[in-house]
Protein backbone atom coordinates (compact mmCIF):
# COMPACT_ATOMS: atom_id res chain seq x y z
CA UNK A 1 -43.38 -1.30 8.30
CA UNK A 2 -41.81 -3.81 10.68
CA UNK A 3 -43.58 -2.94 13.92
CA UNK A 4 -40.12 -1.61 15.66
CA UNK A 5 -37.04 1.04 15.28
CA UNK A 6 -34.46 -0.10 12.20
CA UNK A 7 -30.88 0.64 12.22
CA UNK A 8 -28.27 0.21 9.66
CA UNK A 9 -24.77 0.22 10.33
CA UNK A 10 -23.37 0.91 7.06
CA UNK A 11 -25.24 4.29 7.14
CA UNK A 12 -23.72 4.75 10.19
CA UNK A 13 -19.85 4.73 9.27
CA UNK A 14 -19.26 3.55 5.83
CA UNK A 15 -19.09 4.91 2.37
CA UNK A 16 -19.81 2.85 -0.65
CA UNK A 17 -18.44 3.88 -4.10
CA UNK A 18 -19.79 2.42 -7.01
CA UNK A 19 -17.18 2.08 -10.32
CA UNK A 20 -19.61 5.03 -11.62
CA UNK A 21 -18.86 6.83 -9.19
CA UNK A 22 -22.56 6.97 -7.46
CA UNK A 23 -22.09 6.83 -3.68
CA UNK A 24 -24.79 4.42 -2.58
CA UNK A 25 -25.24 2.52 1.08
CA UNK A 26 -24.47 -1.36 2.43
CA UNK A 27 -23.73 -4.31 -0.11
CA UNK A 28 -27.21 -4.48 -1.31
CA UNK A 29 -28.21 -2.55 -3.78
CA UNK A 30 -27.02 -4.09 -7.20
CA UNK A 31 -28.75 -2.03 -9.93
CA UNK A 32 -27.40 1.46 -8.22
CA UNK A 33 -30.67 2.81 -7.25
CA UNK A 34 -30.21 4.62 -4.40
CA UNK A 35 -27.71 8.02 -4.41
CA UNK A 36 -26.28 10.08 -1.88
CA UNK A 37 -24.37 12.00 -4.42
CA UNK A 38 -21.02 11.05 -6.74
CA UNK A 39 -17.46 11.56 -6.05
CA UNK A 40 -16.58 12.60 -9.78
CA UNK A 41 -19.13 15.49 -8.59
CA UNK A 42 -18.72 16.54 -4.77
CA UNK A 43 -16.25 16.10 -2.11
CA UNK A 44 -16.57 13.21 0.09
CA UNK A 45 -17.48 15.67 2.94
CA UNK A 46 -20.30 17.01 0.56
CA UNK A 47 -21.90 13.48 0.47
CA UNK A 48 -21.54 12.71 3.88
CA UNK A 49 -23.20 15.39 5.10
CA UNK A 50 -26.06 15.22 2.57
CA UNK A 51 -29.68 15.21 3.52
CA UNK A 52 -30.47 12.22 2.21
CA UNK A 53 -28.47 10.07 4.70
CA UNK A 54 -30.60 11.83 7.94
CA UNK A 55 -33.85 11.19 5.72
CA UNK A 56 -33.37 7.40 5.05
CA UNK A 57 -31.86 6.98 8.75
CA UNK A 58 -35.22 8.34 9.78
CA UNK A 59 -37.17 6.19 7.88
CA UNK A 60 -35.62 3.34 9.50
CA UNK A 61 -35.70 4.77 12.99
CA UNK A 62 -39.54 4.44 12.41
CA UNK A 63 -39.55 0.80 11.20
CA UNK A 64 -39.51 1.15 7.30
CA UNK A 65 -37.35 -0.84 5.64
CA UNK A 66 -35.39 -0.13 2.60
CA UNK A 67 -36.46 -1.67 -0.77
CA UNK A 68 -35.33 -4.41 -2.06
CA UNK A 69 -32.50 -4.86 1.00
CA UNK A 70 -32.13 -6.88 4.14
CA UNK A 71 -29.18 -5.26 6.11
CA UNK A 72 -30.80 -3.51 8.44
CA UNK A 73 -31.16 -4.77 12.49
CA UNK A 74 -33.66 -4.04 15.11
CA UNK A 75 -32.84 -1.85 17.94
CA UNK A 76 -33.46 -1.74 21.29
CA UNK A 77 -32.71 0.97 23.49
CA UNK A 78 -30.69 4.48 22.38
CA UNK A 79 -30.63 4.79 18.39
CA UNK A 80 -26.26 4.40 17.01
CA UNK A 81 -24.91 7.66 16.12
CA UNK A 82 -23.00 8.59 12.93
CA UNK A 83 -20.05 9.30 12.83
CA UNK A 84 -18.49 12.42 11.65
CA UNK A 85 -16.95 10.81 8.71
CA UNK A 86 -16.44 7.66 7.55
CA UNK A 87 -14.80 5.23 8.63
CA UNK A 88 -15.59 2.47 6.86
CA UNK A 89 -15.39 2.41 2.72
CA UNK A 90 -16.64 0.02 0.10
CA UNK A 91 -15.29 0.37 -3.03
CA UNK A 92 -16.65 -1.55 -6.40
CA UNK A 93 -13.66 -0.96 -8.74
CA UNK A 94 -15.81 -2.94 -11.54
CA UNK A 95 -19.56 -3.87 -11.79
CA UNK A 96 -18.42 -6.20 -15.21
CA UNK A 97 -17.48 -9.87 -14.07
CA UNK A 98 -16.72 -12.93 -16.07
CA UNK A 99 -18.88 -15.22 -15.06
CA UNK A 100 -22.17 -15.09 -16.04
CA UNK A 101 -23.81 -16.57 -12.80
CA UNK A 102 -28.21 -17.49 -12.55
CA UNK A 103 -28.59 -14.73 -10.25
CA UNK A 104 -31.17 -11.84 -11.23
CA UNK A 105 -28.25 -9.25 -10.22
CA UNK A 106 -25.38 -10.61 -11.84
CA UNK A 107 -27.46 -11.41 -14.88
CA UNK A 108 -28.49 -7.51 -15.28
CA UNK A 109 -25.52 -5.91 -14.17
CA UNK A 110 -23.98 -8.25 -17.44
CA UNK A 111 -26.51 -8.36 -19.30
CA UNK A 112 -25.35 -5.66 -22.41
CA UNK A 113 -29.20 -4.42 -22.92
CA UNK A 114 -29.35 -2.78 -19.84
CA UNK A 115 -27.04 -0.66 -17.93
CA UNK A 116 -26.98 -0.47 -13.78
CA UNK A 117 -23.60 1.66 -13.87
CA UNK A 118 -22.56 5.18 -15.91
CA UNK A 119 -19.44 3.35 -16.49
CA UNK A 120 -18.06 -0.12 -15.75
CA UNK A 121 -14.78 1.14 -14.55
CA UNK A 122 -13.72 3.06 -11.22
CA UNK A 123 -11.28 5.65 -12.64
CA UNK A 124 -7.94 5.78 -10.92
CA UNK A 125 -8.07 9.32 -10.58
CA UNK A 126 -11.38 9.16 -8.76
CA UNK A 127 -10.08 6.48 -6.44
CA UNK A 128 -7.12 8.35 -5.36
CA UNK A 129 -8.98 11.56 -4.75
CA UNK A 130 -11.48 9.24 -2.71
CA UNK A 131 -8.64 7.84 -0.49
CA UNK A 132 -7.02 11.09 -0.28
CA UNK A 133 -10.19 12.43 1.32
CA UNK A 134 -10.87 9.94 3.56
CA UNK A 135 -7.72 7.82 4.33
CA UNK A 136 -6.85 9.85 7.66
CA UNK A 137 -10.23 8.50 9.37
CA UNK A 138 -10.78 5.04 7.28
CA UNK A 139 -9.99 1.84 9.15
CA UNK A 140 -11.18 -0.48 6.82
CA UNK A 141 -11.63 -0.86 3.53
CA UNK A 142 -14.00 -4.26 1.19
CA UNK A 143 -12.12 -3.56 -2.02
CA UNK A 144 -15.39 -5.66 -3.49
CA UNK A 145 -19.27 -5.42 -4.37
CA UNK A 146 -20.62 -6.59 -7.41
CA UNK A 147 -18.60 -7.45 -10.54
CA UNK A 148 -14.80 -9.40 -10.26
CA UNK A 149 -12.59 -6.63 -8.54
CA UNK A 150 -9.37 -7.91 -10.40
CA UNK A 151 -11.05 -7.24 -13.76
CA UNK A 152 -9.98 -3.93 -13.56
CA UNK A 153 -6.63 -3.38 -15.00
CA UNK A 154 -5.51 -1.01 -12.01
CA UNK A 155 -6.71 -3.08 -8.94
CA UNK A 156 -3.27 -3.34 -7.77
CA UNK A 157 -2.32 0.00 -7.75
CA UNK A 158 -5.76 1.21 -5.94
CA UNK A 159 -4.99 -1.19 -3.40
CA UNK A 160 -1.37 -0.29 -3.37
CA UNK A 161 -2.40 3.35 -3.11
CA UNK A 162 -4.59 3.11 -0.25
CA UNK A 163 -1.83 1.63 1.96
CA UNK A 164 0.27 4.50 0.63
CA UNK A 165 -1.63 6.31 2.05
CA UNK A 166 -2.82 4.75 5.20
CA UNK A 167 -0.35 2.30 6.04
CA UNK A 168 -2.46 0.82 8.77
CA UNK A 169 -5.57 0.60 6.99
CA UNK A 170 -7.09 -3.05 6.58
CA UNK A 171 -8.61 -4.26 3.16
CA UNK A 172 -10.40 -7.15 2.00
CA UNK A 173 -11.45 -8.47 -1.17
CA UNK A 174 -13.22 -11.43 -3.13
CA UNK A 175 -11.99 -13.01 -6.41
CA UNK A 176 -12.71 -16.23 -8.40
CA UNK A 177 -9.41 -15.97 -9.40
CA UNK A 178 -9.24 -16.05 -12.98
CA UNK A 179 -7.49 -12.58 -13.88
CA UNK A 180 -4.98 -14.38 -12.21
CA UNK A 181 -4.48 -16.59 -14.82
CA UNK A 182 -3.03 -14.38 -16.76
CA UNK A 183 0.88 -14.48 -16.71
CA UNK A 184 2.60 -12.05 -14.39
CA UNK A 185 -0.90 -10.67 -12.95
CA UNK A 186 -0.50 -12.88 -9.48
CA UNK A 187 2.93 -11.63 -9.51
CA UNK A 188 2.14 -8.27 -9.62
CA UNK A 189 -0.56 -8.25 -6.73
CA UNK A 190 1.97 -9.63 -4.29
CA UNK A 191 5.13 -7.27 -5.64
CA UNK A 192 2.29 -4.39 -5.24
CA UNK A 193 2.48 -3.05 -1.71
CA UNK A 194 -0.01 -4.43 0.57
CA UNK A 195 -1.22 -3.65 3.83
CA UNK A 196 -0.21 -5.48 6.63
CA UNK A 197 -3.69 -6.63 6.79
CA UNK A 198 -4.62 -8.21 3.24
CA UNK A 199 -6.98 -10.69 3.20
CA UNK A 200 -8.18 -12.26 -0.49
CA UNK A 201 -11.21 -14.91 -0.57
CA UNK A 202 -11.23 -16.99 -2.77
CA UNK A 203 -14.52 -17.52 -4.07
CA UNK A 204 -17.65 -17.18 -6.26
CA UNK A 205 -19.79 -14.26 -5.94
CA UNK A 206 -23.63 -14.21 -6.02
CA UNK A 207 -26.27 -11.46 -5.48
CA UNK A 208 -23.21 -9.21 -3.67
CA UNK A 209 -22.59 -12.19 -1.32
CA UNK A 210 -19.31 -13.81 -1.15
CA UNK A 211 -20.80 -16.96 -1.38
CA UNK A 212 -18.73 -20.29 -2.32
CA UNK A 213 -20.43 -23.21 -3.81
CA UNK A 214 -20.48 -26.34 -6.10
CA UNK A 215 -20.15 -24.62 -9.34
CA UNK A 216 -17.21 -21.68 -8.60
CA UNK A 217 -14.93 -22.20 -11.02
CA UNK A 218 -11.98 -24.80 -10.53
CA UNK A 219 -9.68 -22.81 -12.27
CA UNK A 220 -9.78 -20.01 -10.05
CA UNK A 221 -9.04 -21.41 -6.89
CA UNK A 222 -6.26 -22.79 -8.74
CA UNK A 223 -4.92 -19.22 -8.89
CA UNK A 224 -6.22 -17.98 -5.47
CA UNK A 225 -3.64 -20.53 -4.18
CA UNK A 226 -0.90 -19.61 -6.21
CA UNK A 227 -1.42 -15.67 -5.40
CA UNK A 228 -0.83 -17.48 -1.33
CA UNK A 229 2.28 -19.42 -2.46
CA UNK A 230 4.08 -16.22 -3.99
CA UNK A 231 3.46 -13.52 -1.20
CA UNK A 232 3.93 -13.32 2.03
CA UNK A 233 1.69 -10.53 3.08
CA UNK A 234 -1.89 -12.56 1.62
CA UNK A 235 -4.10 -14.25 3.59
CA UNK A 236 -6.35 -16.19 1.64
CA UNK A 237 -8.99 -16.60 3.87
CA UNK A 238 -12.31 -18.61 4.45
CA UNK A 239 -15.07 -17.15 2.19
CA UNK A 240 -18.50 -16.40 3.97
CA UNK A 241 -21.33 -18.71 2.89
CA UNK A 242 -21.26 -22.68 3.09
CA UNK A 243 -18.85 -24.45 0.72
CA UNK A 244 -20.25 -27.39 -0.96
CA UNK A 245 -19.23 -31.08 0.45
CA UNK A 246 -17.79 -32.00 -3.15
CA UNK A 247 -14.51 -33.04 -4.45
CA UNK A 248 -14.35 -28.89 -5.65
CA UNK A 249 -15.00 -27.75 -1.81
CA UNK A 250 -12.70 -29.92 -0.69
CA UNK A 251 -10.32 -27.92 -2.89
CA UNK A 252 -10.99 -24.52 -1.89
CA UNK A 253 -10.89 -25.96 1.82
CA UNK A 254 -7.56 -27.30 1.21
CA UNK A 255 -6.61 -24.38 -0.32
CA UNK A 256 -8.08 -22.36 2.55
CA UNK A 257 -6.19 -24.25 5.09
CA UNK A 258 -2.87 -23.48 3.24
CA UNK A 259 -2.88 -19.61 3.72
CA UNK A 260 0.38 -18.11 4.38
């Protein structure tokens, strides 16, 4: 109990997808614990409307936290509404990255003993019935969660999709750039067809977080900036988090600075 009313906004207009499937809530809960239903399973209306959501909300309305996550904010005055659908979604295409970072939830979620997902893969099937049910209202879309997004071998055609089918929607992702290493790969995210609105960070995830620091790979930034150089359309943008003061920060920065 915190002693005053608890609001979340992600429970107030966005839907998070996990590559299983599970719909869960915010950016913080690595190991998939909490469920509001799966879109393999139920419509996207089906979720949203689900109990669960008006339980939880209710919990927070009288001070009780969620465990093991920190997104909530204190209110004062008049409780937010929900919206009627959301407007809002983040979508985890893959919970398998390729670093192996000293986090607890990067270490479990690659750790092959233990399993936090159904699958390690978003199907692209079960993203394009997502966006089809929800592109009409969605603004915004993190393409990003836990897990290197570009792992999956169909990130640019999800992305590419989604603008289909919203052209004004707005999506940003995270990447330590190393699938882009691979020939033709940087190519193909720029040929793919972006939203107006684009914006890839460059940098090294930790505990959900898009958090840069001393030991993100140098490599990967390396590619980041080359994914810039090709399009037009990118944005490589200033990750959230501090970047260290070392000759590799002063990299990225550059990098950064050099956005198209």
């Amino acid at each position: 109990m915190t002693g005053g009313r608890l609001s979340c906004e992600y429970l107030s207009d966005t839907l998070t997808v996990l590559c299983d499937g599970n719909v869960t809530c915010g950016l913080d809960d690595p190991n998939g614990t909490r469920s509001f239903g799966n879109i393999k399973l139920s419509s996207v209306d089906a979720i949203w409307t689900d109990r669960r959501y008006g339980e939880r909300k209710q919990r927070l309305a009288e001070g009780r936290s969620c465990d093991g996550c920190s997104l909530h904010h204190v209110v004062d005055g008049a409780m937010p509404e929900r919206v009627a659908a959301p407007r809002r979604l983040i979508v985890e295409a893959t919970v398998v990255c390729n670093l192996r970072c000293k986090n607890d939830a990067c270490l479990k979620n690659n750790d092959p003993s233990e399993q936090t997902r159904a699958s390690n893969f978003l199907p692209l099937d079960s993203f394009k019935s997502l966006i089809d049910q929800t592109a009409a209202g969605v603004e915004f879309m993190w393409f990003l969660n836990y897990g290197e997004p570009f792992l999956h071998p169909q990130a640019e055609d999800m992305i590419a999709y989604a603008k289909q089918k919203n052209p004004e929607i707005r999506i940003h992702s995270s990447t330590n750039g190393i699938p882009f290493a691979r020939p033709g790969r940087a190519e193909k995210l720029v040929r793919s067809d972006l939203p107006r609105e684009f914006v890839l960070k460059a940098s090294h995830g930790s505990g959900g977080m898009i958090i840069v620091g001393d030991h993100a790979p140098r490599d990967g930034i390396g590619h980041c900036r080359r994914v810039a150089r090709i399009g037009r359309h990118v944005v490589v943008g200033r990750a959230v988090g501090e970047i260290g003061a070392t000759h590799l920060g002063a990299e990225l920065f550059q990098a950064l600075e050099g956005r198209v």
